[in-house]
ModelCIF file with pLDDT and N, C-alpha, C, O atoms, coordinates in Angstrom:
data_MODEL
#
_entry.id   MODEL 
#
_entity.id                         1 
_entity.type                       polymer 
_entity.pdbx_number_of_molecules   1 
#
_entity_poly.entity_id                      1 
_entity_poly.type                           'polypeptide(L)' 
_entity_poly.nstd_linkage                   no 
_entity_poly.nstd_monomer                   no 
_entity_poly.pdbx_seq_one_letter_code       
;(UNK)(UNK)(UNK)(UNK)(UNK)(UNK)(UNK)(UNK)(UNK)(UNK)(UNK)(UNK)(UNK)(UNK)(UNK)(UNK)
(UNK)(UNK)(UNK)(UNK)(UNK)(UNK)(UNK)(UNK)(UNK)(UNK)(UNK)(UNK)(UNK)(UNK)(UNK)(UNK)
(UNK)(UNK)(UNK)(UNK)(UNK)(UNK)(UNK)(UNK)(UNK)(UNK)(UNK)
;
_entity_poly.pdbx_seq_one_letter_code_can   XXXXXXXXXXXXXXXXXXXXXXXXXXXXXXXXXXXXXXXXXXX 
_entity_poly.pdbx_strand_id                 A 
#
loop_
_entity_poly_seq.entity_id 
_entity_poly_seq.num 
_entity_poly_seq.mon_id 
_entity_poly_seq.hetero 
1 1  UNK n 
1 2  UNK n 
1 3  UNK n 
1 4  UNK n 
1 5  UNK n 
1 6  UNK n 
1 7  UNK n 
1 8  UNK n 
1 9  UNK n 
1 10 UNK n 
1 11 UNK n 
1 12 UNK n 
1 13 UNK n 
1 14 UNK n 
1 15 UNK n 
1 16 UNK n 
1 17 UNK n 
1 18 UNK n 
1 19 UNK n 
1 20 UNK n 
1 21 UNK n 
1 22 UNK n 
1 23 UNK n 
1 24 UNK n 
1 25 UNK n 
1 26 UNK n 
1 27 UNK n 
1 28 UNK n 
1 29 UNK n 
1 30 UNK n 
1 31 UNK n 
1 32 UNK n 
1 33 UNK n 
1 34 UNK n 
1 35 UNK n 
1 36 UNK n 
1 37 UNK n 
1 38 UNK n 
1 39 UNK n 
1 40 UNK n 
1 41 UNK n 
1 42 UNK n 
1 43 UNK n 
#
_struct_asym.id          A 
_struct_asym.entity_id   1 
#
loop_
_ma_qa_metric.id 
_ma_qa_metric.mode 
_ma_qa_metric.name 
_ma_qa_metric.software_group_id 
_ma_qa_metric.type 
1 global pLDDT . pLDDT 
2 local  pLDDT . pLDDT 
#
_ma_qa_metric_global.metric_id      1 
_ma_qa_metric_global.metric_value   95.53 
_ma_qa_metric_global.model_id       1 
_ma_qa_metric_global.ordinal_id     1 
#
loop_
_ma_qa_metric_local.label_asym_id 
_ma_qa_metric_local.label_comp_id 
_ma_qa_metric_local.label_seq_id 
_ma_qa_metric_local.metric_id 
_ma_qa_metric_local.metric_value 
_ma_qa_metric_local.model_id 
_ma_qa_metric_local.ordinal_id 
A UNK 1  2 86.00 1 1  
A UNK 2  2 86.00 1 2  
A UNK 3  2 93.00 1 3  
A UNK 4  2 95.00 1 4  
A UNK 5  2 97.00 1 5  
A UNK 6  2 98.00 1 6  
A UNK 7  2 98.00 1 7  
A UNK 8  2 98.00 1 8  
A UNK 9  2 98.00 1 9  
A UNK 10 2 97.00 1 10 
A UNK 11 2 93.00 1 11 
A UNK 12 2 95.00 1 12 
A UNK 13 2 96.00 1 13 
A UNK 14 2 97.00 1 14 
A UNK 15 2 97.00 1 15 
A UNK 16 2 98.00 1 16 
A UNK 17 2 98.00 1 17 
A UNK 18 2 98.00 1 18 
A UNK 19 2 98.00 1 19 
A UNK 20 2 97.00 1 20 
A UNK 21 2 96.00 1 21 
A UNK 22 2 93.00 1 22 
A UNK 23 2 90.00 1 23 
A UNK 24 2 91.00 1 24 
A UNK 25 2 91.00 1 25 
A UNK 26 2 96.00 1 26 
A UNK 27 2 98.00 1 27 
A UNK 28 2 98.00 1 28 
A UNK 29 2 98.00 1 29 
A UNK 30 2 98.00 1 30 
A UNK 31 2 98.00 1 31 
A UNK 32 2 97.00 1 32 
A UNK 33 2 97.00 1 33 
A UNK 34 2 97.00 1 34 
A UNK 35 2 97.00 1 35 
A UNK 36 2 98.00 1 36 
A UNK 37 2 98.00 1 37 
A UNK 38 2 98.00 1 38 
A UNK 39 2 98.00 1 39 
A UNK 40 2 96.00 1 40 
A UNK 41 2 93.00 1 41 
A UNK 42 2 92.00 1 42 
A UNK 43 2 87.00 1 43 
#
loop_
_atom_site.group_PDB 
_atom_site.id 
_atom_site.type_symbol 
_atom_site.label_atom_id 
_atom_site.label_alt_id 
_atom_site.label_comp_id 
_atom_site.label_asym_id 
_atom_site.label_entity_id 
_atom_site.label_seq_id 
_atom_site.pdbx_PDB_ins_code 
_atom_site.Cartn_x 
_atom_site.Cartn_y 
_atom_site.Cartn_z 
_atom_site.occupancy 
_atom_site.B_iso_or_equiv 
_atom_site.pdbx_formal_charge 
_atom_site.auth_seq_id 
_atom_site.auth_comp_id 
_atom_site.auth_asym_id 
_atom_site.auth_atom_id 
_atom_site.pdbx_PDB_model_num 
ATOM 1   N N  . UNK A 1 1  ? -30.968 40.033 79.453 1.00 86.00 ? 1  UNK A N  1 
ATOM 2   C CA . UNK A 1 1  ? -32.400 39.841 79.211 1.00 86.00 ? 1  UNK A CA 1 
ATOM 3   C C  . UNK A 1 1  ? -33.064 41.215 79.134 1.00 86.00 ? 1  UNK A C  1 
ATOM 4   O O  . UNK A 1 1  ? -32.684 41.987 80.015 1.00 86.00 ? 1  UNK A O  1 
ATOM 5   N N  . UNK A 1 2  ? -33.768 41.586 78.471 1.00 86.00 ? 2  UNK A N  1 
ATOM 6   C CA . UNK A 1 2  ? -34.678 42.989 78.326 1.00 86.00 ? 2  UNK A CA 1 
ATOM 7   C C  . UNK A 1 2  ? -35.905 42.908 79.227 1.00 86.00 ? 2  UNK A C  1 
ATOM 8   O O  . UNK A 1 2  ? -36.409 43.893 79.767 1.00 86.00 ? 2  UNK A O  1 
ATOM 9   N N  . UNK A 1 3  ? -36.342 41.669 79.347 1.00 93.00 ? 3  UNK A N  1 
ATOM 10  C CA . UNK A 1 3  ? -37.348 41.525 80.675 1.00 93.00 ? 3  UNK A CA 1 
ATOM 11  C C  . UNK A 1 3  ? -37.180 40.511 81.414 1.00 93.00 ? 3  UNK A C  1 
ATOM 12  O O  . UNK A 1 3  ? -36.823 39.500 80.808 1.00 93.00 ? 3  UNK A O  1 
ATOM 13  N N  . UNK A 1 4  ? -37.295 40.434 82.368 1.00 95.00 ? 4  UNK A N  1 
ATOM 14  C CA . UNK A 1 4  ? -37.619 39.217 83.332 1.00 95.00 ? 4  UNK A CA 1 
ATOM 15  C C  . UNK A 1 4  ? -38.544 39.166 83.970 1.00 95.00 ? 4  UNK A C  1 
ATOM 16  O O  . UNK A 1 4  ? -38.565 39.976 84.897 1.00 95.00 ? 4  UNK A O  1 
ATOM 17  N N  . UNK A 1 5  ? -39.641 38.315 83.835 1.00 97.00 ? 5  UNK A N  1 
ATOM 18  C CA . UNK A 1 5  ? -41.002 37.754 83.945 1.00 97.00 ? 5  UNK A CA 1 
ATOM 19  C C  . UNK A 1 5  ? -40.872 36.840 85.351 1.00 97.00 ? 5  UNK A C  1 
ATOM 20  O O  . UNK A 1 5  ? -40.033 35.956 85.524 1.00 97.00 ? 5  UNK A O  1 
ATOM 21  N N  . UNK A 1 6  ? -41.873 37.250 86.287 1.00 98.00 ? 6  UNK A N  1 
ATOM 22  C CA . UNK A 1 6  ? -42.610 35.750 86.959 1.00 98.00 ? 6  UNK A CA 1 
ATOM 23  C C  . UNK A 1 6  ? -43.706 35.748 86.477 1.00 98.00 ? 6  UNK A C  1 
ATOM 24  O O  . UNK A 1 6  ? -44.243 36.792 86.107 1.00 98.00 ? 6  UNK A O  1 
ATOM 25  N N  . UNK A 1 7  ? -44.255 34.600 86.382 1.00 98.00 ? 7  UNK A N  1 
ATOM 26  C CA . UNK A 1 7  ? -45.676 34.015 85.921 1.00 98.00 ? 7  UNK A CA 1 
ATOM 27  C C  . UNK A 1 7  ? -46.069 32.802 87.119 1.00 98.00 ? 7  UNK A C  1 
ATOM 28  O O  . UNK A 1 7  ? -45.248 32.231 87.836 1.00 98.00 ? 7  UNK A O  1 
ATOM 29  N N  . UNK A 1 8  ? -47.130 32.651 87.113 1.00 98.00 ? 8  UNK A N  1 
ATOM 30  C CA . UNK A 1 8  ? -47.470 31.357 87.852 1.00 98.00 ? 8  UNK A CA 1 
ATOM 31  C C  . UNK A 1 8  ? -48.528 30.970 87.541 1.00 98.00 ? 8  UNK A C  1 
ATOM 32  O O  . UNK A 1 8  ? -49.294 31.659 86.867 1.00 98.00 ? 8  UNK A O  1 
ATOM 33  N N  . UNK A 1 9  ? -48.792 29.855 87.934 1.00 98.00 ? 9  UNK A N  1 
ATOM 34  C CA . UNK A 1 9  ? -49.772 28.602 87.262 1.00 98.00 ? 9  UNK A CA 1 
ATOM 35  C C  . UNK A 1 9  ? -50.095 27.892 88.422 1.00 98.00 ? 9  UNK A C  1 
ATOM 36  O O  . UNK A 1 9  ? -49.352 27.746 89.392 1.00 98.00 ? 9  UNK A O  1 
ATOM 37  N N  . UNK A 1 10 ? -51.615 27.306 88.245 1.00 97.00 ? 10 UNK A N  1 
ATOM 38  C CA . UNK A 1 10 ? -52.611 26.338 89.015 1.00 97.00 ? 10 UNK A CA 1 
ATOM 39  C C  . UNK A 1 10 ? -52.592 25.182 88.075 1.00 97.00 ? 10 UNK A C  1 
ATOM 40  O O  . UNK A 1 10 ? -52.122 25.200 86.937 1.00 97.00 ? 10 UNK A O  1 
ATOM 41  N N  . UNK A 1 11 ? -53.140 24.204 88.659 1.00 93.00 ? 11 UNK A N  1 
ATOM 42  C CA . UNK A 1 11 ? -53.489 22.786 87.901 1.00 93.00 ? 11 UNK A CA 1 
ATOM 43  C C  . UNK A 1 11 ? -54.723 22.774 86.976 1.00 93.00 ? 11 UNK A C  1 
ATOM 44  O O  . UNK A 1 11 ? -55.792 22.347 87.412 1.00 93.00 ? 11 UNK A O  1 
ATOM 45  N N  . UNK A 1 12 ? -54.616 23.195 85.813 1.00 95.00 ? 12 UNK A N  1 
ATOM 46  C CA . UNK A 1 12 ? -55.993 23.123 84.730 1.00 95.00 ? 12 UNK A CA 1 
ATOM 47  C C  . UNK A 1 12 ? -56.085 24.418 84.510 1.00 95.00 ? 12 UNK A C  1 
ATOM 48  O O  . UNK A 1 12 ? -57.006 24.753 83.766 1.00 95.00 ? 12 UNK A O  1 
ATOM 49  N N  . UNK A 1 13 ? -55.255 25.434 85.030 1.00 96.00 ? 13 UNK A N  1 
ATOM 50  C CA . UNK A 1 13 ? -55.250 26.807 84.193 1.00 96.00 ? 13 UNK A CA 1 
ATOM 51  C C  . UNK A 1 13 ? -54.292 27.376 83.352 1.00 96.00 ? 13 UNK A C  1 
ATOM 52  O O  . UNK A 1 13 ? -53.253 26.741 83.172 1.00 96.00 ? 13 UNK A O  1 
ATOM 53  N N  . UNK A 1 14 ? -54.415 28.216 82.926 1.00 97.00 ? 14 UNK A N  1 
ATOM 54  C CA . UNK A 1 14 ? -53.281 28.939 82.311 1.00 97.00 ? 14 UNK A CA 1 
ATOM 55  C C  . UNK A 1 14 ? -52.012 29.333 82.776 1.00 97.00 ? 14 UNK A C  1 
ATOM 56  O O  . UNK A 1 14 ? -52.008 29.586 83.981 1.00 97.00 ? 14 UNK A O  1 
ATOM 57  N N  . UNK A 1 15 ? -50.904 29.467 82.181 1.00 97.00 ? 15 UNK A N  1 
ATOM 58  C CA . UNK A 1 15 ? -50.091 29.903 83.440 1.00 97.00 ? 15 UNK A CA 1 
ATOM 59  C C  . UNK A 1 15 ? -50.346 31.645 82.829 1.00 97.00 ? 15 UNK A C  1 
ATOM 60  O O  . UNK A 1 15 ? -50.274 32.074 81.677 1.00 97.00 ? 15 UNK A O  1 
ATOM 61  N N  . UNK A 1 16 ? -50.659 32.366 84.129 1.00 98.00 ? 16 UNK A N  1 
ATOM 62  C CA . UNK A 1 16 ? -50.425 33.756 84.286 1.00 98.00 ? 16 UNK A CA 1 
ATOM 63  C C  . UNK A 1 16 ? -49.177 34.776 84.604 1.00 98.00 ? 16 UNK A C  1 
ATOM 64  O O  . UNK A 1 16 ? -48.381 34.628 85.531 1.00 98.00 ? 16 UNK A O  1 
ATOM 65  N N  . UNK A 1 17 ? -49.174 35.989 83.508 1.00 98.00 ? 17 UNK A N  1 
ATOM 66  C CA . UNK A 1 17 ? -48.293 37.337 84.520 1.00 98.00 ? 17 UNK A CA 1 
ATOM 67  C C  . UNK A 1 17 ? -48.580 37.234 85.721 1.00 98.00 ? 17 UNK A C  1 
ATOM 68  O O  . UNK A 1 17 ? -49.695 36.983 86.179 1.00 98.00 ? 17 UNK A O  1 
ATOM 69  N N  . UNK A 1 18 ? -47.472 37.445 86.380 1.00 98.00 ? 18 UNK A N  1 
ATOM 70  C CA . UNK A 1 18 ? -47.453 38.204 87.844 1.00 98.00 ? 18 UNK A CA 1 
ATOM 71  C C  . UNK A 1 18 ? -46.652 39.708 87.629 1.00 98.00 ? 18 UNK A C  1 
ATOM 72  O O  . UNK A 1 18 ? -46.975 40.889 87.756 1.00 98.00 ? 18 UNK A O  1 
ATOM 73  N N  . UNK A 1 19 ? -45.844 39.221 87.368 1.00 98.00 ? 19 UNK A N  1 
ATOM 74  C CA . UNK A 1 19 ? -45.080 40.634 87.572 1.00 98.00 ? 19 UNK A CA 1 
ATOM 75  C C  . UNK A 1 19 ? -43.714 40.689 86.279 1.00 98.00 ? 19 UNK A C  1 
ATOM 76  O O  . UNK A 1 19 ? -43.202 39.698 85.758 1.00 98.00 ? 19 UNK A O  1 
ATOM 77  N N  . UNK A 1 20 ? -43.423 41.914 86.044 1.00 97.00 ? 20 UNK A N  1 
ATOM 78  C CA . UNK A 1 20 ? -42.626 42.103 84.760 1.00 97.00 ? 20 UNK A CA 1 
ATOM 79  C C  . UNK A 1 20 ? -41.312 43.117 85.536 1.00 97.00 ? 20 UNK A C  1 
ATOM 80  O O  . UNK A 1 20 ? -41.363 43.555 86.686 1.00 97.00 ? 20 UNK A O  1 
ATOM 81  N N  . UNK A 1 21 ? -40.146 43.328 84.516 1.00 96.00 ? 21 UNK A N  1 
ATOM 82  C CA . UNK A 1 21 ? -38.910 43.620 84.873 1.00 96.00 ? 21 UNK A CA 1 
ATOM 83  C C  . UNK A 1 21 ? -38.400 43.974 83.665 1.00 96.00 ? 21 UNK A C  1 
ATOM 84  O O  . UNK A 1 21 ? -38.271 43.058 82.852 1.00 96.00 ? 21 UNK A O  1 
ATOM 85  N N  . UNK A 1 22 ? -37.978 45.404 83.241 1.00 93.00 ? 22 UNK A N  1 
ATOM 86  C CA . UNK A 1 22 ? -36.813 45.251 82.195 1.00 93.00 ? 22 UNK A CA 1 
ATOM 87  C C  . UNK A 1 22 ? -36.204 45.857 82.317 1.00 93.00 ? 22 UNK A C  1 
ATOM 88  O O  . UNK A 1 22 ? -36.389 46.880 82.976 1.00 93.00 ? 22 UNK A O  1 
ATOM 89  N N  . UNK A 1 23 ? -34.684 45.414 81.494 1.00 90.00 ? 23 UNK A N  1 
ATOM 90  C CA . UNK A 1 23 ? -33.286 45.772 81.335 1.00 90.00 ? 23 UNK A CA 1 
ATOM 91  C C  . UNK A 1 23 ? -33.334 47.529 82.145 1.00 90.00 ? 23 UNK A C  1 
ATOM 92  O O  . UNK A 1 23 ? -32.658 47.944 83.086 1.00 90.00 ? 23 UNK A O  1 
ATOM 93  N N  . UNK A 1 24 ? -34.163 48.083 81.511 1.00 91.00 ? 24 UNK A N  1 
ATOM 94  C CA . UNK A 1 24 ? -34.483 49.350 81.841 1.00 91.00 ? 24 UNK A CA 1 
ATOM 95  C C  . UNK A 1 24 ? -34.744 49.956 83.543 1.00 91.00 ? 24 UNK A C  1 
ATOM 96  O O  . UNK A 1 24 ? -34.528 51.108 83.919 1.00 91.00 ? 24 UNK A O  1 
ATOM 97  N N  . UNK A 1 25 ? -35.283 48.766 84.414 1.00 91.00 ? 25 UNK A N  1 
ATOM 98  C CA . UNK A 1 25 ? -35.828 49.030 85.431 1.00 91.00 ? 25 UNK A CA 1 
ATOM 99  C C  . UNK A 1 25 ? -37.272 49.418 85.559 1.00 91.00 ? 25 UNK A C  1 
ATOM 100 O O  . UNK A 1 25 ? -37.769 49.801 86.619 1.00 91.00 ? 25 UNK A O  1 
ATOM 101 N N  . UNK A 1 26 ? -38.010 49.284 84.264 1.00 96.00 ? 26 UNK A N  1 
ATOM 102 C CA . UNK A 1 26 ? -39.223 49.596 84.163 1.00 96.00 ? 26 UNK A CA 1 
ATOM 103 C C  . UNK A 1 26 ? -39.936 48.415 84.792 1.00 96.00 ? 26 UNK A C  1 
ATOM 104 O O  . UNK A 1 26 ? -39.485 47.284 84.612 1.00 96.00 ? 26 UNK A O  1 
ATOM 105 N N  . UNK A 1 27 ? -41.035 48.618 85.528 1.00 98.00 ? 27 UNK A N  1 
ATOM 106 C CA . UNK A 1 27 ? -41.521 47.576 86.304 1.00 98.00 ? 27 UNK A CA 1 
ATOM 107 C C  . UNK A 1 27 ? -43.467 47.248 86.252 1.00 98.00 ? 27 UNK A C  1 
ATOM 108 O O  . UNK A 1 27 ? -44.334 47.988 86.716 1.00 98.00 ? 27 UNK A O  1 
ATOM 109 N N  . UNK A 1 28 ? -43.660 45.933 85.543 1.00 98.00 ? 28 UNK A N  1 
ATOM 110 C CA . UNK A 1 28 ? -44.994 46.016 85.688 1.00 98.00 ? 28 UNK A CA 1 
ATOM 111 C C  . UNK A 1 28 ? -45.749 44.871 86.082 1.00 98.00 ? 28 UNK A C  1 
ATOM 112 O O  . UNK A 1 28 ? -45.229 43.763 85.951 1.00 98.00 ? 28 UNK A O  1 
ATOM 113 N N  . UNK A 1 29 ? -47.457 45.033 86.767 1.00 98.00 ? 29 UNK A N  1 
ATOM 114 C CA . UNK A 1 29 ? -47.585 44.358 87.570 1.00 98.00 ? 29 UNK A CA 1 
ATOM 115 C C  . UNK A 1 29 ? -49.120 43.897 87.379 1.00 98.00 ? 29 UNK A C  1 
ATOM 116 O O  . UNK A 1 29 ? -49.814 44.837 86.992 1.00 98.00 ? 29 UNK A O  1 
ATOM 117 N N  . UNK A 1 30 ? -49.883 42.589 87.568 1.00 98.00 ? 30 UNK A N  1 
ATOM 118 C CA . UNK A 1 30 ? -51.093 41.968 87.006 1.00 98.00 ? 30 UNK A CA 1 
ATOM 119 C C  . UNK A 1 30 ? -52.048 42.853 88.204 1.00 98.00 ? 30 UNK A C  1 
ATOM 120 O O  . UNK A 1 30 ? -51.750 43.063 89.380 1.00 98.00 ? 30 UNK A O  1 
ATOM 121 N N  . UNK A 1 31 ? -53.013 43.183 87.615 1.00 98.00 ? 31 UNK A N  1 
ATOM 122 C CA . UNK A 1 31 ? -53.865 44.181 88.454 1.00 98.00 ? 31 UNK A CA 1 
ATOM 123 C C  . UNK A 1 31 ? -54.532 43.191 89.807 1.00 98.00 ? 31 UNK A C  1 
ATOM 124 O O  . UNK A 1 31 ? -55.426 43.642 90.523 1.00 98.00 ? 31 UNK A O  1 
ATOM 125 N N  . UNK A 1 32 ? -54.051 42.061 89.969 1.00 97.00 ? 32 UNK A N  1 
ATOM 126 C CA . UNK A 1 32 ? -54.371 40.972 91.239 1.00 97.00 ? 32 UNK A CA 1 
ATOM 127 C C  . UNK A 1 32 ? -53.313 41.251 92.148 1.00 97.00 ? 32 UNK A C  1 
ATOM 128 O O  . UNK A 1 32 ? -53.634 41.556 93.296 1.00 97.00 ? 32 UNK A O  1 
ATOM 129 N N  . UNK A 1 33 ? -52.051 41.198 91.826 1.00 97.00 ? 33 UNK A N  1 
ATOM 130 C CA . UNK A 1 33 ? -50.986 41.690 92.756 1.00 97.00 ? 33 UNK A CA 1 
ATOM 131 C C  . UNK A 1 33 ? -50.327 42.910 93.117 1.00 97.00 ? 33 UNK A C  1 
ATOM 132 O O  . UNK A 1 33 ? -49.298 43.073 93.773 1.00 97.00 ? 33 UNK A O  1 
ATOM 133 N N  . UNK A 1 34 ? -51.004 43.640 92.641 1.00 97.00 ? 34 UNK A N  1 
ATOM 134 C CA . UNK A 1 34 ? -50.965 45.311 92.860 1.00 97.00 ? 34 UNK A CA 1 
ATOM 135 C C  . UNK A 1 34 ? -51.051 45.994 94.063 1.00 97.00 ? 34 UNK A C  1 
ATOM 136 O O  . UNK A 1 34 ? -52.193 46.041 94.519 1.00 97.00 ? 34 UNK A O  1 
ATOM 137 N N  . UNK A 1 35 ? -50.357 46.428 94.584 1.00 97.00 ? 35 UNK A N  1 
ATOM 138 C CA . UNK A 1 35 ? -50.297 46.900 95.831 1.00 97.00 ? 35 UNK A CA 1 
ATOM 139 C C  . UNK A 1 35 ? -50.254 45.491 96.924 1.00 97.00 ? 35 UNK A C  1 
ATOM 140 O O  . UNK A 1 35 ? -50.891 45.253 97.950 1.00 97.00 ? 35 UNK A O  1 
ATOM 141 N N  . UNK A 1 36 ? -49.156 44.679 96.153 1.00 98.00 ? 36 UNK A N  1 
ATOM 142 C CA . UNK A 1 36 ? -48.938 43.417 97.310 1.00 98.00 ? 36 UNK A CA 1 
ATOM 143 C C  . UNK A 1 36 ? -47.486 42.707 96.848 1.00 98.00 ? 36 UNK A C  1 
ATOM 144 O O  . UNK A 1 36 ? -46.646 42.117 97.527 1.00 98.00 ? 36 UNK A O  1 
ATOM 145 N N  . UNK A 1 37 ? -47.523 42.915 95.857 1.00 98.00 ? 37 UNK A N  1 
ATOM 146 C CA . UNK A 1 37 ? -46.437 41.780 95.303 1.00 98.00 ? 37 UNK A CA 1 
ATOM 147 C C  . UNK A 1 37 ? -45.046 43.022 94.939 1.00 98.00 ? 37 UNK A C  1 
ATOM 148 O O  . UNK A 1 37 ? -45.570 44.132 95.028 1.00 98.00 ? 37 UNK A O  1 
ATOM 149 N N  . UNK A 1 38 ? -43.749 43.153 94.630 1.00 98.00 ? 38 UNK A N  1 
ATOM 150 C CA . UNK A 1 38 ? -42.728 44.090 94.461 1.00 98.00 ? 38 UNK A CA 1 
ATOM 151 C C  . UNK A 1 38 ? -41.784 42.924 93.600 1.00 98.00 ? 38 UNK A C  1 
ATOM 152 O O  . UNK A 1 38 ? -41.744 41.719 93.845 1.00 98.00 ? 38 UNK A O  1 
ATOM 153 N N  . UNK A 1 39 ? -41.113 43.587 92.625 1.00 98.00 ? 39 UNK A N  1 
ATOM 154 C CA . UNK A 1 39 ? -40.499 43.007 91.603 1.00 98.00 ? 39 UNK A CA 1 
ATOM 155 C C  . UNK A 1 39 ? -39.094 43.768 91.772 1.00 98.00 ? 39 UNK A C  1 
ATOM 156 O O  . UNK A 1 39 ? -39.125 44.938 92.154 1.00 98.00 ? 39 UNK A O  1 
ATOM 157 N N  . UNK A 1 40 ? -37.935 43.185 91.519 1.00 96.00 ? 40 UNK A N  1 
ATOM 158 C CA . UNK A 1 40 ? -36.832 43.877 92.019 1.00 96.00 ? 40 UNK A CA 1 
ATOM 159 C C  . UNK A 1 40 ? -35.426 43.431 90.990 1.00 96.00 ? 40 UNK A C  1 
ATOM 160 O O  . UNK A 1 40 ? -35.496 42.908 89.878 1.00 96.00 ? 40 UNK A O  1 
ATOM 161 N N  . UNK A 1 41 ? -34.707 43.654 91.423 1.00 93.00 ? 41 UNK A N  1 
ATOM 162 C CA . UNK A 1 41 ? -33.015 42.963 90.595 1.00 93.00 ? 41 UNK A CA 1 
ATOM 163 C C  . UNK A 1 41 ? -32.154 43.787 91.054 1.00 93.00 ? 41 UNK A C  1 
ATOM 164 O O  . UNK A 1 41 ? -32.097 45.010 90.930 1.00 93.00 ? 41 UNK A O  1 
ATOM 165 N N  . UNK A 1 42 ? -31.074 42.622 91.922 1.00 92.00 ? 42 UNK A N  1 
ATOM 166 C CA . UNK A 1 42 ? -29.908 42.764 92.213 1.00 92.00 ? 42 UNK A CA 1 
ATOM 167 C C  . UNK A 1 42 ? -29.198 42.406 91.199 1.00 92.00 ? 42 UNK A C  1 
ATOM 168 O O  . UNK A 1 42 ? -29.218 41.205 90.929 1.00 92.00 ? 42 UNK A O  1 
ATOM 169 N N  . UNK A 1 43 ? -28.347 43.345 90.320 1.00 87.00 ? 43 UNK A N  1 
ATOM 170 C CA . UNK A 1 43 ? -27.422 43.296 89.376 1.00 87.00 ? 43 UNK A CA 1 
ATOM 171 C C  . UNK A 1 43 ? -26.115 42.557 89.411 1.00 87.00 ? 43 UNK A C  1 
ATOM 172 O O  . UNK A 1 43 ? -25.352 42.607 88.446 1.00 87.00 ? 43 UNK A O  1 
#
């Protein structure tokens, strides 16, 4: 996979980014979970 995504979703909204991942180790993050949430991969 080149990225691996969490997203999450409420009842009657959109589902949203949370947090991003790619192949690369490049790592990015929705400016709500910033300085709370950590995105990772055990290979």
């Amino acid at each position: 996979f080149y990225a691996v995504n969490w997203y999450r979703q409420v009842p009657g909204k959109q589902r949203e980014l949370v947090a991003s991942i790619t192949d690369s180790g490049r790592t990015n993050y929705a400016d709500f979970v910033k300085g709370r949430f950590t995105i990772s991969r055990d290979n």
